[in-house]
C-alpha atoms as a PDB file:
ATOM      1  CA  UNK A   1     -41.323  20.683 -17.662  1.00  0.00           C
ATOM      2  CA  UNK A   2     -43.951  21.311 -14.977  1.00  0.00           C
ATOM      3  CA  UNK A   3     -44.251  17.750 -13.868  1.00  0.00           C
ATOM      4  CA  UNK A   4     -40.271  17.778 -13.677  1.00  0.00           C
ATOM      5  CA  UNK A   5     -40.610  20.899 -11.407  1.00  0.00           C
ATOM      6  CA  UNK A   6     -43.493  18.674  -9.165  1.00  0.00           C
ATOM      7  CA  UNK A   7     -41.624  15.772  -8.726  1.00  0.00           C
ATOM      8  CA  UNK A   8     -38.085  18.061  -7.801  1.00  0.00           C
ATOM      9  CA  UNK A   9     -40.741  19.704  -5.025  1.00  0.00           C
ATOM     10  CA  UNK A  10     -41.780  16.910  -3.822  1.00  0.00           C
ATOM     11  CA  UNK A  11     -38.617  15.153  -3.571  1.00  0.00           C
ATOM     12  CA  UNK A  12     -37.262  18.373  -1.806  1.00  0.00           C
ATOM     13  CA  UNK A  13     -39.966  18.430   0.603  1.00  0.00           C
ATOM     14  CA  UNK A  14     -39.780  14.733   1.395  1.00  0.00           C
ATOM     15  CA  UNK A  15     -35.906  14.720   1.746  1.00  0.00           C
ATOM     16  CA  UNK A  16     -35.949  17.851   4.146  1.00  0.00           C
ATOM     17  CA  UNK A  17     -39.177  16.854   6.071  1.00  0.00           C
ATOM     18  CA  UNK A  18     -39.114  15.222   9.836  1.00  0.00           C
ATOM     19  CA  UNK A  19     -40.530  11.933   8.146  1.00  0.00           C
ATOM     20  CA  UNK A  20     -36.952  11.689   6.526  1.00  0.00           C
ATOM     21  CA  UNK A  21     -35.437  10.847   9.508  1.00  0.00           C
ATOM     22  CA  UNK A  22     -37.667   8.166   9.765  1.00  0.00           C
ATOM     23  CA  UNK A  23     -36.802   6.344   6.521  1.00  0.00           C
ATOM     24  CA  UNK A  24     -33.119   7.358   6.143  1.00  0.00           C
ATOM     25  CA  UNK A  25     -32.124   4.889   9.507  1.00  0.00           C
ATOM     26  CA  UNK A  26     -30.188   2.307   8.268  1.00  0.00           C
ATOM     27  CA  UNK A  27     -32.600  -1.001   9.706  1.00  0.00           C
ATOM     28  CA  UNK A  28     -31.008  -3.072  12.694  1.00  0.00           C
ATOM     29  CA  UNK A  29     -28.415  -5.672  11.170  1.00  0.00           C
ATOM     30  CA  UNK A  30     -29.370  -9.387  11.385  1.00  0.00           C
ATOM     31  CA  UNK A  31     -26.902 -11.831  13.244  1.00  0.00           C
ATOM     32  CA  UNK A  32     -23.809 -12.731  11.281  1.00  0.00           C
ATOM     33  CA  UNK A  33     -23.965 -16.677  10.127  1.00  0.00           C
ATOM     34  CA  UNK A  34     -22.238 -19.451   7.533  1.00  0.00           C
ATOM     35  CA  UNK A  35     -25.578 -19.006   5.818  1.00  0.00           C
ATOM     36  CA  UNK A  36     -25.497 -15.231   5.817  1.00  0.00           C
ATOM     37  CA  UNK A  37     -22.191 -15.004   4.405  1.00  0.00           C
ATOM     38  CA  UNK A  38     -22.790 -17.509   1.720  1.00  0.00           C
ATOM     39  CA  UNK A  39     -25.620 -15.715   0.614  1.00  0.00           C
ATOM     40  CA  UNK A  40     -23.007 -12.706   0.335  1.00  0.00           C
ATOM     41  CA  UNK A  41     -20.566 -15.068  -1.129  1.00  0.00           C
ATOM     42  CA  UNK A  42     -22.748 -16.080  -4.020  1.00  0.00           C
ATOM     43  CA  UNK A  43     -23.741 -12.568  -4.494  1.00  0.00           C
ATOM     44  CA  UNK A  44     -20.130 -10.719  -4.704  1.00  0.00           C
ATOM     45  CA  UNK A  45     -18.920 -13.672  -7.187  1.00  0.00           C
ATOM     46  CA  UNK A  46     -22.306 -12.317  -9.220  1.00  0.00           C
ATOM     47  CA  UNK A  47     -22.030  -8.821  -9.089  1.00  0.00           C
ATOM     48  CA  UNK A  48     -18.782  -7.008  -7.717  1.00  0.00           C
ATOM     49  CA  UNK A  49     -15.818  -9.504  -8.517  1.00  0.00           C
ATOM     50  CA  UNK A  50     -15.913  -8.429 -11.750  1.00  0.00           C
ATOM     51  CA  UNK A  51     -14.873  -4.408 -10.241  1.00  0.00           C
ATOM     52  CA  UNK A  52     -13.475  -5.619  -7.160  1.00  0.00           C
ATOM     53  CA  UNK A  53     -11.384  -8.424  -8.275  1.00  0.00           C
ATOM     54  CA  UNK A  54     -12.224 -12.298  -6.914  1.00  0.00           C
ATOM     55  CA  UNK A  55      -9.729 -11.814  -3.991  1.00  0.00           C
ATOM     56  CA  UNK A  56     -11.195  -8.363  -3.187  1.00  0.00           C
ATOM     57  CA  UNK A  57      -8.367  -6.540  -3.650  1.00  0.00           C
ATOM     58  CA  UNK A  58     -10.055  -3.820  -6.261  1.00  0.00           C
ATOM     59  CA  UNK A  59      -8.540  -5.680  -9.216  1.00  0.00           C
ATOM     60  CA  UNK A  60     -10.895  -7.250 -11.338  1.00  0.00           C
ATOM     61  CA  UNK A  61     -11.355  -7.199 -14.900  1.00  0.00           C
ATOM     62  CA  UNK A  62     -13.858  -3.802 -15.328  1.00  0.00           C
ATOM     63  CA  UNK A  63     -12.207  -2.311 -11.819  1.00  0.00           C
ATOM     64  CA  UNK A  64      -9.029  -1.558 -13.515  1.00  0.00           C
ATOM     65  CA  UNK A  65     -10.429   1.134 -16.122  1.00  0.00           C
ATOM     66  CA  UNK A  66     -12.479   2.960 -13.508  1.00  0.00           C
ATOM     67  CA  UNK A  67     -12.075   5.851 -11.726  1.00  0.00           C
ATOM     68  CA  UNK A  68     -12.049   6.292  -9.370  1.00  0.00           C
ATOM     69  CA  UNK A  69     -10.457   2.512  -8.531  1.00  0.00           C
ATOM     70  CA  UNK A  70     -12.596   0.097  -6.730  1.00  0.00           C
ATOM     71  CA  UNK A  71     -11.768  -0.532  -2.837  1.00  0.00           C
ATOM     72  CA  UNK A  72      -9.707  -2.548  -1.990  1.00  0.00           C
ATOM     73  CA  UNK A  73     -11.298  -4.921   0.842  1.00  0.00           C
ATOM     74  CA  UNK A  74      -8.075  -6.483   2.191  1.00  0.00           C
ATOM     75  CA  UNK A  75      -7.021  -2.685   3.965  1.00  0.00           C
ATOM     76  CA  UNK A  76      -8.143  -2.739   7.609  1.00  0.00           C
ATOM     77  CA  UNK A  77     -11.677  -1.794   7.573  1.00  0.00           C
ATOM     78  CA  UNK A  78     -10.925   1.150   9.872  1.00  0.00           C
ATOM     79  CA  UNK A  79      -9.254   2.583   6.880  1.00  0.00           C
ATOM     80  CA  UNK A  80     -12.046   2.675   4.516  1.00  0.00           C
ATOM     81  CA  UNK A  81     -13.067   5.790   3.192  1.00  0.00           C
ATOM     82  CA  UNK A  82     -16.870   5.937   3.736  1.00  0.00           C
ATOM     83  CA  UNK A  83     -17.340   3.264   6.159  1.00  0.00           C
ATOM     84  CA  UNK A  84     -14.488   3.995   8.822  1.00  0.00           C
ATOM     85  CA  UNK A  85     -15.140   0.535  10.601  1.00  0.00           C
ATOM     86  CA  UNK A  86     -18.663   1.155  10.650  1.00  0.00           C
ATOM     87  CA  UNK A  87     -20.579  -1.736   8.914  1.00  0.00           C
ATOM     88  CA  UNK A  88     -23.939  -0.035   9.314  1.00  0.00           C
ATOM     89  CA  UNK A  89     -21.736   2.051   6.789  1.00  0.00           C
ATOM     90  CA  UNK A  90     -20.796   0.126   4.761  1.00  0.00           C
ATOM     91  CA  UNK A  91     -24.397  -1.716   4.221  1.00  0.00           C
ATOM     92  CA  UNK A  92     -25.320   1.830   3.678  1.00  0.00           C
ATOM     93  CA  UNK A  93     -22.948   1.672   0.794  1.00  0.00           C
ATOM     94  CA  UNK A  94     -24.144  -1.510  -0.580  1.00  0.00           C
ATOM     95  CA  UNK A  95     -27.594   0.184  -0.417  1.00  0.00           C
ATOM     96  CA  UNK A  96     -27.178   3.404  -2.000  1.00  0.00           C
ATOM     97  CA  UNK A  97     -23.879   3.449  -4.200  1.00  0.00           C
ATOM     98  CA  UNK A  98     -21.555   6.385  -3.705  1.00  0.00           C
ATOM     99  CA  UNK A  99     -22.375   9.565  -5.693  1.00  0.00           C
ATOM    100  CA  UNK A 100     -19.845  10.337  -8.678  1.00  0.00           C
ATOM    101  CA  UNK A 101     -18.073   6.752  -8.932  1.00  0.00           C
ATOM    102  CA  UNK A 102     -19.008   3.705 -10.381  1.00  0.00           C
ATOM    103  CA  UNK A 103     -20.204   2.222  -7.180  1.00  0.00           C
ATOM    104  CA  UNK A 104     -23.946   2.215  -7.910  1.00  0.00           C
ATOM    105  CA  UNK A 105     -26.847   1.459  -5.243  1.00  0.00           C
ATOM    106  CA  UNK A 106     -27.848  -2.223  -5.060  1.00  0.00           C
ATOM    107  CA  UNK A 107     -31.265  -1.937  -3.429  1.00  0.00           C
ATOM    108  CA  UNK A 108     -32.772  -4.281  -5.542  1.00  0.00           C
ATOM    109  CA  UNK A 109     -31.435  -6.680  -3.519  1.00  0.00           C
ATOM    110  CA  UNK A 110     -33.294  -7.869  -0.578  1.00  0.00           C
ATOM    111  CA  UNK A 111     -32.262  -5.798   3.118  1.00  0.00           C
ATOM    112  CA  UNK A 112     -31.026  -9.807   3.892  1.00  0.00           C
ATOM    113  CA  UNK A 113     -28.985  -9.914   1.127  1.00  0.00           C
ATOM    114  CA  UNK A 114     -27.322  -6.182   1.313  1.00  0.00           C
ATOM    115  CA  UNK A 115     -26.403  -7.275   4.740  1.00  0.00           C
ATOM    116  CA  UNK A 116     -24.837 -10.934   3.428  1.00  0.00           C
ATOM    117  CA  UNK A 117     -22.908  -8.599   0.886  1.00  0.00           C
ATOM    118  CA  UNK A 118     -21.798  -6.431   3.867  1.00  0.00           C
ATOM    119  CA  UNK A 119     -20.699  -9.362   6.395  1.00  0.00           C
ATOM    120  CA  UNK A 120     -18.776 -10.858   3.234  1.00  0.00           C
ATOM    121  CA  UNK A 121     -16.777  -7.783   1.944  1.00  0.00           C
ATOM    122  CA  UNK A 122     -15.919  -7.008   5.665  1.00  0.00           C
ATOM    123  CA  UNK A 123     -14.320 -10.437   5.579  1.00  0.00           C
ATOM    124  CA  UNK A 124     -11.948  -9.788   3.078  1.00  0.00           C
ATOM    125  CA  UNK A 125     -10.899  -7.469   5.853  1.00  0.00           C
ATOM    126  CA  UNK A 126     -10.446  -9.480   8.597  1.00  0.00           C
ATOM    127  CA  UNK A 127      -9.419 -12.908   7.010  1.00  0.00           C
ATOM    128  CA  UNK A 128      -5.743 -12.471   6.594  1.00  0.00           C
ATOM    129  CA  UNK A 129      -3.473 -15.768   6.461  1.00  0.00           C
ATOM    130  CA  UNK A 130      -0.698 -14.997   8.719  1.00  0.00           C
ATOM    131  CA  UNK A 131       2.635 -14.856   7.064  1.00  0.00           C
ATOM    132  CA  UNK A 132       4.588 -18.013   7.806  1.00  0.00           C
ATOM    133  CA  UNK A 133       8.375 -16.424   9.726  1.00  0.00           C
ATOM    134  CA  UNK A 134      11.124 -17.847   7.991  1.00  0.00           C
END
């Protein structure tokens, strides 16, 4: 019990301290490339099509018995919930999950990486087909 009580100090102290600041920045993005976004590619097929569906619509296989649902990608980035447009946001996101939903932090994976995630989900966004006017 009293080492539980040390570490809850010292996480307190470090969270509220000036040095926070310091280490809670999220780190200048790198430039957007093919190479970037494959990386991204390669790791949403791996890890979040299974909750956020192939087509990133927030309808794949595990995504459909969570709650709450998975986002949806396609919606106008503007419109999503945590990251407003923002994609510092949303690599934030990628980086530390979203507290009480199944969206957990994937900071095991290299800043690089995170950021190919990022300039891949954002895509789903942004890379509509436009409807063909009959």
């Amino acid at each position: 019990m009293k080492w539980f009580l040390e570490l809850s100090l010292c996480f307190f102290l470090l969270l509220f301290s000036p040095f926070h600041s310091l280490y809670a920045q999220t780190p200048k993005p790198p430039k957007k490339s093919p190479e970037l976004l494959n990386v991204g590619k390669k790791l949403y097929d791996q890890y979040c099509a299974t909750c956020h569906g192939p087509k990133g619509d927030g309808k794949g296989p595990v995504g459909a018995a969570l709650k709450p649902p998975p986002r949806d990608f396609n919606i106008p980035l503007s419109q999503w919930t945590y990251a407003k447009g923002n994609l510092n946001k949303v690599f934030e996101v990628i980086s530390k999950g979203i507290p009480n939903t199944s969206m957990v932090k994937w900071d095991q994976l290299s800043e690089q990486e995170r950021w190919g995630l990022t300039y891949y989900v954002a895509e789903f966004a942004t890379s509509k087909t436009p409807t063909k006017k009959k």
